[in-house]
Protein backbone atom coordinates (compact mmCIF):
# COMPACT_ATOMS: atom_id res chain seq x y z
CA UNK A 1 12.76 -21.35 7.95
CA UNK A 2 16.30 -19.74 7.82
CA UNK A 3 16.43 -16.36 8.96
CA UNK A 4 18.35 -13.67 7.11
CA UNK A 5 21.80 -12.27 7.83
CA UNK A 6 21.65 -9.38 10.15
CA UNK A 7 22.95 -7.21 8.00
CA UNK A 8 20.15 -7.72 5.45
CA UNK A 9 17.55 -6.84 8.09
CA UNK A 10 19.50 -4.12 9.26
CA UNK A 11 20.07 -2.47 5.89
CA UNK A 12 16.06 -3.11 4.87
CA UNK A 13 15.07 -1.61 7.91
CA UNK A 14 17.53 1.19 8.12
CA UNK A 15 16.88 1.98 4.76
CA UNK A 16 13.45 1.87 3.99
CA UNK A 17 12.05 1.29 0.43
CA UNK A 18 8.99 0.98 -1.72
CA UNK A 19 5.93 0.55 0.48
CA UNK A 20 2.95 -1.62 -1.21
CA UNK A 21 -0.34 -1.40 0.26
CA UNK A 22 -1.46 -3.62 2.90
CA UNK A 23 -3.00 -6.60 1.59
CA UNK A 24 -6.27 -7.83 3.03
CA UNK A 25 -8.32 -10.61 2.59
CA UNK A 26 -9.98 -9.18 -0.57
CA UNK A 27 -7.00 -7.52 -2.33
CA UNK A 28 -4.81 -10.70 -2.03
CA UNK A 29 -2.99 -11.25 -5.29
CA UNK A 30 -4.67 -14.76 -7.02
CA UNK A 31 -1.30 -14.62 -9.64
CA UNK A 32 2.08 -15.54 -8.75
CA UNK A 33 3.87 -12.23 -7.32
CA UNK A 34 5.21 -9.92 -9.84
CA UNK A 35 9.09 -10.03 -8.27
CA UNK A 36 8.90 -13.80 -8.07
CA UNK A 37 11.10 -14.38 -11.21
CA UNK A 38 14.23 -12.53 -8.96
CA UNK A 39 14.37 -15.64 -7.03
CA UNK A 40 15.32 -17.84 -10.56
CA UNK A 41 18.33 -15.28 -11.09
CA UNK A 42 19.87 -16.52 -7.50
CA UNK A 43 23.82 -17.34 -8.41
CA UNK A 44 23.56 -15.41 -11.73
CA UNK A 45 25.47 -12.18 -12.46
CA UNK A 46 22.98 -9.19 -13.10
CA UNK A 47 25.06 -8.54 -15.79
CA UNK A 48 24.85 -11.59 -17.74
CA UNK A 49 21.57 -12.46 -16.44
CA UNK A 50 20.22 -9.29 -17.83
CA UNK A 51 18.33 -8.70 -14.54
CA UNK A 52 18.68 -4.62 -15.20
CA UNK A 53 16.58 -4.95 -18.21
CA UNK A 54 13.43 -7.38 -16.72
CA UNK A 55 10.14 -6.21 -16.15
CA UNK A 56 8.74 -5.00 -14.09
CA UNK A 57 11.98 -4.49 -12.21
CA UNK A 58 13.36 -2.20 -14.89
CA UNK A 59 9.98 -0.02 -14.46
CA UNK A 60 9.71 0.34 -10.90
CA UNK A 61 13.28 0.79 -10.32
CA UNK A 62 13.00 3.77 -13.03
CA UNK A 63 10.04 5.32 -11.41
CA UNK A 64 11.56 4.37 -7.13
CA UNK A 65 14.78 6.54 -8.85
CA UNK A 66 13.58 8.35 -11.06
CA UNK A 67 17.11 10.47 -12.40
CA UNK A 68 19.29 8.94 -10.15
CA UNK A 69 18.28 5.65 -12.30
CA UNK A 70 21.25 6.00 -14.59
CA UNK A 71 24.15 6.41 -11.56
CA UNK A 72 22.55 3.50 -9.88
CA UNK A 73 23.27 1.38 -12.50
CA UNK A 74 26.71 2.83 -12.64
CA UNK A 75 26.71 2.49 -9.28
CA UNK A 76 25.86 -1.47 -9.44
CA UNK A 77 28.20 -2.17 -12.51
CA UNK A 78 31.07 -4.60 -10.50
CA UNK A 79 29.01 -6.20 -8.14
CA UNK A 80 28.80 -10.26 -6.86
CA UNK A 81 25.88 -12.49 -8.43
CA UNK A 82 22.01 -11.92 -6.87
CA UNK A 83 21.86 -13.38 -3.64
CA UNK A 84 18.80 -15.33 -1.84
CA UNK A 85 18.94 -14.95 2.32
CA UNK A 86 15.57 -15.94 3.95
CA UNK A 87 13.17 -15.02 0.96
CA UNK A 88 14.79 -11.99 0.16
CA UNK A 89 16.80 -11.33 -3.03
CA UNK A 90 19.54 -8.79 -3.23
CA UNK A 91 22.50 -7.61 -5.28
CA UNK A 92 25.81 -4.70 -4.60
CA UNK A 93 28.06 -3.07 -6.17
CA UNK A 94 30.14 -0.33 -6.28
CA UNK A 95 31.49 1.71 -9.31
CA UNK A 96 34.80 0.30 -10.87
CA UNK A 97 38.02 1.02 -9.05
CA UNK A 98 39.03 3.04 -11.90
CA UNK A 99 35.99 5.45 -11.77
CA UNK A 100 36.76 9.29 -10.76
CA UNK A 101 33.52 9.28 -8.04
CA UNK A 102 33.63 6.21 -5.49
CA UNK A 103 30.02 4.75 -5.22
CA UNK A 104 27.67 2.04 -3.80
CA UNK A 105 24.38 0.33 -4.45
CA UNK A 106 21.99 -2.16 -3.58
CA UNK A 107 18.85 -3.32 -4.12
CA UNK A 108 17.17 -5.57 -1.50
CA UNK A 109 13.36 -7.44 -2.84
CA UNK A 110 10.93 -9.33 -1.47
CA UNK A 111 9.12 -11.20 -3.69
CA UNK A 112 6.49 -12.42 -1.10
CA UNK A 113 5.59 -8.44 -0.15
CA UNK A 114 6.12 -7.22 -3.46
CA UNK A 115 8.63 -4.74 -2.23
CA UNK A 116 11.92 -3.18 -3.08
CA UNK A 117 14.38 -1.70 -1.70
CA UNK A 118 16.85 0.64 -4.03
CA UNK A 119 20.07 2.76 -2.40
């Protein structure tokens, strides 16, 4: 299996993000994994992919941000297409050059560990 670019690792690690419970031989999910569908949108601008607006990425990114929700997405709104590196998903951005306030953001998934990760 390919292993992700260091700089993925670094930045999930370094960064943190949504912890989901430890799964054990009786809480193992029998569906497909909720984030699974991030993996389709691989190549595809969030933008005209519509990836801001899916469930249940839209929810939990809401509730992981809670107000900051809105400048995230402003945050995100020139970025490159989702990427796929070693089972994880991820997109940046950064505000347009023309914005007053210079900002970042990313959001690194795993669809395996149902986890995200939202800066």
């Amino acid at each position: 299996m390919r292993q992700p670019a260091w700089w993925v690792v670094v930045l999930a690690v370094a960064c943190g993000g949504e912890r989901a419970p430890r799964a054990t031989a009786d809480s193992l999910p029998s569906a497909p994994a909720p984030l699974a569908y991030l993996a389709e949108m691989a190549g595809r601008y969030p933008a005209d992919a519509g990836l801001w607006a899916t469930e249940p990425l839209r929810s939990r990114m809401t509730r992981l941000l809670g107000g900051d929700y809105e400048a995230f997405l402003e945050n995100v709104r020139t970025s490159g297409p989702v990427s796929m590196e070693g089972g994880l998903v991820f997109v940046t951005g950064n505000c347009p050059s023309s914005a007053k306030v210079w900002g970042a953001a990313v959001l690194v998934a795993d669809p395996a560990a149902d986890r995200l990760l939202v800066k």
